[in-house]
Protein backbone atom coordinates (compact mmCIF):
# COMPACT_ATOMS: atom_id res chain seq x y z
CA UNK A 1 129.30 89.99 197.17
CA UNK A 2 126.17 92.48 197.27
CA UNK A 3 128.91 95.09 195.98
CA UNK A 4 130.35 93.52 193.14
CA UNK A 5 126.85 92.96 191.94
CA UNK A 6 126.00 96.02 191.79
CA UNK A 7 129.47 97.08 189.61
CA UNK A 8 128.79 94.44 187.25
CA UNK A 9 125.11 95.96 186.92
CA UNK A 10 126.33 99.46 186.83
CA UNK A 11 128.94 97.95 183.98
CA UNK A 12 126.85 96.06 182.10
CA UNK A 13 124.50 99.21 182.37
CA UNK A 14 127.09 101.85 180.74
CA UNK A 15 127.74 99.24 178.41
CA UNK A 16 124.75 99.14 177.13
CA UNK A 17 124.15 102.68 176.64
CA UNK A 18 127.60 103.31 174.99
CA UNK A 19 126.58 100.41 172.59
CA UNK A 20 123.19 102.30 172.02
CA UNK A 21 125.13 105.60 171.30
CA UNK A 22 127.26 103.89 168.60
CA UNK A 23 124.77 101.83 166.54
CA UNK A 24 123.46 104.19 164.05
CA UNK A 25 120.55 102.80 161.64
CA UNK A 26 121.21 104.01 157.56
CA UNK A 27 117.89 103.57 155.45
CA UNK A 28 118.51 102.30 152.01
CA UNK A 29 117.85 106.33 150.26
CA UNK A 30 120.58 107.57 152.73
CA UNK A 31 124.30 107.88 153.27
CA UNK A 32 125.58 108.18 156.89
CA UNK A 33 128.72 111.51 156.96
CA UNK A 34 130.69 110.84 160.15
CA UNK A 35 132.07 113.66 161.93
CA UNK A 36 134.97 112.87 164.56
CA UNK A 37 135.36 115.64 167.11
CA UNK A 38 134.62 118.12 163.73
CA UNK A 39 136.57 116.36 161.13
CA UNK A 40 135.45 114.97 158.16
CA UNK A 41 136.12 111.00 158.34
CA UNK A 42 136.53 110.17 154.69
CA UNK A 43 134.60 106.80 155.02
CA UNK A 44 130.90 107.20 153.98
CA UNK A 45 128.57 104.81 155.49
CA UNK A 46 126.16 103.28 153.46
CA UNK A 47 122.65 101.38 154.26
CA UNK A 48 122.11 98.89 157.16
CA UNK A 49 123.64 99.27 161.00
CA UNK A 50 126.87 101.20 160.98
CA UNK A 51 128.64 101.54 164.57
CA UNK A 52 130.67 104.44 165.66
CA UNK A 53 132.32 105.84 168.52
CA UNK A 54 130.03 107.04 171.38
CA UNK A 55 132.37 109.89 172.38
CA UNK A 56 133.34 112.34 169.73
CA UNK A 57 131.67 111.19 166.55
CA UNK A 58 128.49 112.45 165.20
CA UNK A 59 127.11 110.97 162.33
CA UNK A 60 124.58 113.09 159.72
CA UNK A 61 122.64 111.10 157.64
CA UNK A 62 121.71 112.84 154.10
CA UNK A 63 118.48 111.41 151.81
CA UNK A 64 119.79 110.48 148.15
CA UNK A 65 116.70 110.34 146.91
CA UNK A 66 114.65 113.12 144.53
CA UNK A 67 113.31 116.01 145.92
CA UNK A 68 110.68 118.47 144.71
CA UNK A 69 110.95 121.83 145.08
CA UNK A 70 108.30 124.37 144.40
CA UNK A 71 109.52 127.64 142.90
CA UNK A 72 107.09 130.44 144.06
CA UNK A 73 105.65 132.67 140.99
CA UNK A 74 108.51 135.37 139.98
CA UNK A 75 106.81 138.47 138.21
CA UNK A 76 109.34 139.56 135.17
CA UNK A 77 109.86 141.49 131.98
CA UNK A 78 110.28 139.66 128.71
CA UNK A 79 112.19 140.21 125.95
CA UNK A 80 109.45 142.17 123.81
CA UNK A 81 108.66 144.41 127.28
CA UNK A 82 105.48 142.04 128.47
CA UNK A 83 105.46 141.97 132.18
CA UNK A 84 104.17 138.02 133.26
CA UNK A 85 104.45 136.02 136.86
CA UNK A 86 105.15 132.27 135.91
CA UNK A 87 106.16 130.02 138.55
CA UNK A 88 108.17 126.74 138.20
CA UNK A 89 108.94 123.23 139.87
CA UNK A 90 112.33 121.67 140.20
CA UNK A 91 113.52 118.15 140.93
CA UNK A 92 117.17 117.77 142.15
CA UNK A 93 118.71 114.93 143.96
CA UNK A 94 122.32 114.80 145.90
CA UNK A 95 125.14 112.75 144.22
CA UNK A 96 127.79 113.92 146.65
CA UNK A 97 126.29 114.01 150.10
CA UNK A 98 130.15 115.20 151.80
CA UNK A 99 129.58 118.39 148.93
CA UNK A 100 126.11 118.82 150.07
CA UNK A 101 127.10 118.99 154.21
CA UNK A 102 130.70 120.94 153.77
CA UNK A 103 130.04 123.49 151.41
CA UNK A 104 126.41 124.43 151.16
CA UNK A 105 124.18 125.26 154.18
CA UNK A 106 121.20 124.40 153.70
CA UNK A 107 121.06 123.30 150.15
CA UNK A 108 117.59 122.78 149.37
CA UNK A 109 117.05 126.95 150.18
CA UNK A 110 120.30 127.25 148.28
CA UNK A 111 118.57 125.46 145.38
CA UNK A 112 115.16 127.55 145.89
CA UNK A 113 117.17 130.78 145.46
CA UNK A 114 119.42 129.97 142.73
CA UNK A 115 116.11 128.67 140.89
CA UNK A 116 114.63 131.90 141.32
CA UNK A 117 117.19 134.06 139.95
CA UNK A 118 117.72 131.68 136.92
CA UNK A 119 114.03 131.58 136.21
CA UNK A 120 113.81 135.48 136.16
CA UNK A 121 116.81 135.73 133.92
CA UNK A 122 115.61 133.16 131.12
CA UNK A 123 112.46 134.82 131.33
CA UNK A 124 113.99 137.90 130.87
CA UNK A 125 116.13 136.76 127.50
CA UNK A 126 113.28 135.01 125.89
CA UNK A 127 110.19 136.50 124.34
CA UNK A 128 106.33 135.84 124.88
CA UNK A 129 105.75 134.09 121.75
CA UNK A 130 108.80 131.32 122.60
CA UNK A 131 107.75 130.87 126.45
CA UNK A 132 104.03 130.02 125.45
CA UNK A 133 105.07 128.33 122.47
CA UNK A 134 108.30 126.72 123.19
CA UNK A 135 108.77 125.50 126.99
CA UNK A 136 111.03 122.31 126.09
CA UNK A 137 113.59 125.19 124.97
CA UNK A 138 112.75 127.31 127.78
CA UNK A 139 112.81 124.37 130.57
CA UNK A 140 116.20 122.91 129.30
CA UNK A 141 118.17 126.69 129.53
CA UNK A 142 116.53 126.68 132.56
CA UNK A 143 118.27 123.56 134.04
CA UNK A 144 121.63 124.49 132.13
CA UNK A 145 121.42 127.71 134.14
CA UNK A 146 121.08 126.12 137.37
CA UNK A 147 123.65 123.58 136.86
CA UNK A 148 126.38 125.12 136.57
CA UNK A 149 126.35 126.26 140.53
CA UNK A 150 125.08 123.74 141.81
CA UNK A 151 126.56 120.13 140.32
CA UNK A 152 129.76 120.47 140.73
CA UNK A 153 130.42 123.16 143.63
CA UNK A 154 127.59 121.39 146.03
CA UNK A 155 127.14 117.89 145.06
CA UNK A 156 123.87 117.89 143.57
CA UNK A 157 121.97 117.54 140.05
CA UNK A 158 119.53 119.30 138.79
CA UNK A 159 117.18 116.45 137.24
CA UNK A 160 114.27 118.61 135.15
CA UNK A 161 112.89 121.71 135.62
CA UNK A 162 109.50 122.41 134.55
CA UNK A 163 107.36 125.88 134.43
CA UNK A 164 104.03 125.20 135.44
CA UNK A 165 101.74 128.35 134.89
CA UNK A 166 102.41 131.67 132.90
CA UNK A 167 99.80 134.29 134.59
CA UNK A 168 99.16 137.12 131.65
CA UNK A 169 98.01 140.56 132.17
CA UNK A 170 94.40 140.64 131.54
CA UNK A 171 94.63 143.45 128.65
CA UNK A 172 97.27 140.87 127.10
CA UNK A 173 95.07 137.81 127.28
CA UNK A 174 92.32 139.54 125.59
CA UNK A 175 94.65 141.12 122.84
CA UNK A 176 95.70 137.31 122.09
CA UNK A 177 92.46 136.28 122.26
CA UNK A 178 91.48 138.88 119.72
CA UNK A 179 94.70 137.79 117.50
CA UNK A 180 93.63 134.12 117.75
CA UNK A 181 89.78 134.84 116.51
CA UNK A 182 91.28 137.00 113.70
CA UNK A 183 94.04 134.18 112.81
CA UNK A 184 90.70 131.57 112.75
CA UNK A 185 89.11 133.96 110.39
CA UNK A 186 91.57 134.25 108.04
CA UNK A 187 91.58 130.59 107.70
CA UNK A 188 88.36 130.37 107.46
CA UNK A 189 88.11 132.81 104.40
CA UNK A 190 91.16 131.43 103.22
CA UNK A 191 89.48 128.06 103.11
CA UNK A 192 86.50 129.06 101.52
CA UNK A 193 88.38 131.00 98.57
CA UNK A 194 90.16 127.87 98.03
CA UNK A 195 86.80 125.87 97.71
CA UNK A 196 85.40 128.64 95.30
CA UNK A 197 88.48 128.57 93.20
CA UNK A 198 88.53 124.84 93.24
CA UNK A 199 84.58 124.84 92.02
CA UNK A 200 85.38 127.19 89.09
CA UNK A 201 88.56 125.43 87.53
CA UNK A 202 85.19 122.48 87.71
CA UNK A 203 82.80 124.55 85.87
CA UNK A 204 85.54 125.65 83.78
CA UNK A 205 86.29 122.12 82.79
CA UNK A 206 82.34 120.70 82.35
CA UNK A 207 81.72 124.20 80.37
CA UNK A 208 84.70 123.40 78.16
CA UNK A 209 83.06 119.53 77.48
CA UNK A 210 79.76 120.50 77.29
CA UNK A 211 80.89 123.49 74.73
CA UNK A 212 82.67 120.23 72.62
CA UNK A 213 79.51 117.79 73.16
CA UNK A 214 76.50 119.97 72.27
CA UNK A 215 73.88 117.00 73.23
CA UNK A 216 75.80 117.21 77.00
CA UNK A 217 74.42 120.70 77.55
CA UNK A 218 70.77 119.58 76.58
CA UNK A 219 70.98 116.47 78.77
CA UNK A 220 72.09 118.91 81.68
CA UNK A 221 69.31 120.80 80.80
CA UNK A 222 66.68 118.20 81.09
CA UNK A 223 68.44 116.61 84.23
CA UNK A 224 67.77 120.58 85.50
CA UNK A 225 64.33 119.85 84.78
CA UNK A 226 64.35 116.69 86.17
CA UNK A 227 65.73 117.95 89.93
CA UNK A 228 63.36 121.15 90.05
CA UNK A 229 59.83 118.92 89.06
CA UNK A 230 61.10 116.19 91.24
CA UNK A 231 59.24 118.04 94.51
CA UNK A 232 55.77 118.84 94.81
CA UNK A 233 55.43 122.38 93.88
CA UNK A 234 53.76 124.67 91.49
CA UNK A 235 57.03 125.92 90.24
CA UNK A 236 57.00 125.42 86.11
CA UNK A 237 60.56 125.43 84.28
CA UNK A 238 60.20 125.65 80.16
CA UNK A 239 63.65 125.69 78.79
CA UNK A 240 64.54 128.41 76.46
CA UNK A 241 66.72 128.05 73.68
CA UNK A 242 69.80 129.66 74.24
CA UNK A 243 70.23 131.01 70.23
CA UNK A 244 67.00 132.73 70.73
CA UNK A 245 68.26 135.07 73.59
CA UNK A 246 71.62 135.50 71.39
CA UNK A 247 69.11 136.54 68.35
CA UNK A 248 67.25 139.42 70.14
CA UNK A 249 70.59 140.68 71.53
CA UNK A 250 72.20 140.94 68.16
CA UNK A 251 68.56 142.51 67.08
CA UNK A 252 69.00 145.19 69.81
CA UNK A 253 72.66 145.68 69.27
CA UNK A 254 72.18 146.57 66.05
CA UNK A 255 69.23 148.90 66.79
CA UNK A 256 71.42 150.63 69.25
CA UNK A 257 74.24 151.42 66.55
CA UNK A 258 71.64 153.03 64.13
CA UNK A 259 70.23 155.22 66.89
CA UNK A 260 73.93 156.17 68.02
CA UNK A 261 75.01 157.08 64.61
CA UNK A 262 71.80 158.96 63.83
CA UNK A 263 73.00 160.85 67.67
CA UNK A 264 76.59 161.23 66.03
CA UNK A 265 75.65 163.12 62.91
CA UNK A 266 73.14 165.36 64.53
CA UNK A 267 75.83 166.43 67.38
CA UNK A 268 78.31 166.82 64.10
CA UNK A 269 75.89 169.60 62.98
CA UNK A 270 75.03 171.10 65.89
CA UNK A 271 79.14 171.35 66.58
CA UNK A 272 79.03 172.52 62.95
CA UNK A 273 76.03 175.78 63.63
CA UNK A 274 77.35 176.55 66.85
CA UNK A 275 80.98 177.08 64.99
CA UNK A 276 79.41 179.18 62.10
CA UNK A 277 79.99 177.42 59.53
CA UNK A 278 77.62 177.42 56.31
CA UNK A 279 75.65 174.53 55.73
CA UNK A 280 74.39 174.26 52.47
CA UNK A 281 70.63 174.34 51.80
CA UNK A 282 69.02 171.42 51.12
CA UNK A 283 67.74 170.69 47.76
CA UNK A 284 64.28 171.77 47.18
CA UNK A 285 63.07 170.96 43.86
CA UNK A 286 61.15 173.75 41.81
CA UNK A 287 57.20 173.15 41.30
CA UNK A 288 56.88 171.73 38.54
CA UNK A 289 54.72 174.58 36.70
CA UNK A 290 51.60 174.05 34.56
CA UNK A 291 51.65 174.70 31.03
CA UNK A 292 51.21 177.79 29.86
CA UNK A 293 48.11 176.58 27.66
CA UNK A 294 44.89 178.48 28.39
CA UNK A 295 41.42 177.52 28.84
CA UNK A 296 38.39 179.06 27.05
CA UNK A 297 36.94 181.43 29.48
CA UNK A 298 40.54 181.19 31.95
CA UNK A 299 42.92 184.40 32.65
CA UNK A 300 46.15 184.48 32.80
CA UNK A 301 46.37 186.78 35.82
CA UNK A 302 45.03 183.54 37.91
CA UNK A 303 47.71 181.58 37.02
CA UNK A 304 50.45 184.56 38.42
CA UNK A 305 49.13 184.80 41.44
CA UNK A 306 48.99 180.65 42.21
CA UNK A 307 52.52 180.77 40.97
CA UNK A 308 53.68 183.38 43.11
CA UNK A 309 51.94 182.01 46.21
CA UNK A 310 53.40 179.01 45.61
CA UNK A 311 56.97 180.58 45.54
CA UNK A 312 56.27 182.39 48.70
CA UNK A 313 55.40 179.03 50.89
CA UNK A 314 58.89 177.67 49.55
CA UNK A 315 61.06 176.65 52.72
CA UNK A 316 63.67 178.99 53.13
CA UNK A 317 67.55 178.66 55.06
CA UNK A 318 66.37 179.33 58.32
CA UNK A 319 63.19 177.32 58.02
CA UNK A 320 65.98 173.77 57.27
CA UNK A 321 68.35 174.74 60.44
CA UNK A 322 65.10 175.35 62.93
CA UNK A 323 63.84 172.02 61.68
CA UNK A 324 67.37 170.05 62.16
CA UNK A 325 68.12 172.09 65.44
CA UNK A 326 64.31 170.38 66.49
């Protein structure tokens, strides 16, 4: 009696184990791949308590859900020759866990490498201006590149791939910074010529009333007058008439032609002595001479030499051209 106790114990004992070596557990973010004695059992167990056979199957379970994988910073060459290290994240999830078991080892390293090499060569086919500028259209080559061995060959999907940091030679960070103070500038000037040309098509248009209204430019002249008195300060405007200024300007004008053609003639006959030609004497009249009557008590040899000292003090030829060359 004590023997058969002890078989039924040892039974119910073996029993108990083989029933704890079938009973596998399958989380609701993983499918159960059962292996019997190395072959591929086509069933795939989902969620919940899933038994198997104690001897000769083995079960792996593989996680459905999104992973994150962290690319580590990859230093390359640009299109344009710029030499960066930019570093990336990917997300990927299985679809086909038998894919991900049979013909991958080790897929997330799988993923990790084929991320790196597709990273360096889109890096390498885009240049510096598109990768800061434009990282939707680098990010989606990126994942185009990386699913094409990876989707279909291994079972999994390459959800989004984002690049996180671009780290720029220091040289190249301040040459952009330099480029991005000069780009400011030019707006800035670009901004303010706009204003100015704005403000003179304005004036343009107020001059061209006012010029049709002539009571408008008076009344801007005493609201001028108005604005300057209205602080306290010894400043004193008196308006000047406009007509007046115009007045001594055509005053001076003509002064300036007189003296300029007076200038003219005298450089025509200095031109005309320095060339040798004869310039005719002025005119000098002749004294007129006194009559020839004689006073009581007068000679006539007097009147000779008056006459003839008079002739001698006449202005000769060279006496005119000193006086014009002066």
């Amino acid at each position: 009696m004590g023997v058969l106790i002890t078989v039924l114990v040892v039974c119910a004992g073996a029993g108990l184990v083989l029933l704890a070596l079938s009973l596998r557990n399958v989380q609701q973010y993983e499918k159960g791949v059962v292996f019997r004695f190395g072959r591929l059992l086509p069933d795939i167990r989902g969620p919940g308590l899933r038994v198997i056979r104690p001897i000769g199957d083995r079960m792996r379970k593989v996680s459905v859900q999104t992973e994150v994988l962290g690319i580590p910073p990859q230093g390359s060459i640009t299109a344009d020759n710029v030499t960066l290290t930019v570093d990336a994240v990917v997300y990927f999830k299985v679809i086909d866990p038998v894919k991900a078991l049979v013909n991958v080892r080790d897929y997330p390293s799988a993923v990790s490498q084929i991320a790196q090499t597709s990273l360096r060569a889109v890096i390498g086919r885009a240049d510096l201006d598109t990768l800061l500028s434009d990282r939707d259209h680098i990010n989606a080559e990126l994942k185009k590149v990386m699913d094409a061995p990876t989707e279909e060959p291994w079972g999994l999907r390459i959800e989004r791939v984002e690049i996180k940091d671009i780290a720029l030679p220091e040289s190249m960070m301040r040459s952009m910074s330099k480029q991005a103070e000069a780009e400011r500038e030019r707006r800035a000037r670009v901004i303010a010529a706009d204003g100015e040309f704005q403000a003179s098509q304005r004036l343009s248009d107020a001059a061209a009333t006012m010029a049709d209204t002539p009571g408008a430019l008076q009344l801007r002249l005493l609201q001028t007058v108005v604005d300057v008195s209205a602080e306290k300060n010894s400043t004193l405007v008196m308006p000047f008439p406009v007509e007046m200024l115009r007045f001594f300007e055509h005053q001076s004008r003509d002064s300036d032609d007189e003296s300029d053609g007076r200038l003219v003639r005298r450089s025509d006959r200095h031109a005309a002595l320095s060339a040798g030609a004869v310039i005719p004497e002025p005119a000098i009249p002749a004294p007129a001479l006194a009559p020839s009557v004689s006073l009581p008590g007068e000679r006539v040899g007097c009147r000779a030499e008056v006459a003839r000292d008079r002739r001698d003090n006449w202005p000769t030829r060279r006496d005119a051209e000193e006086s014009l060359s002066g």
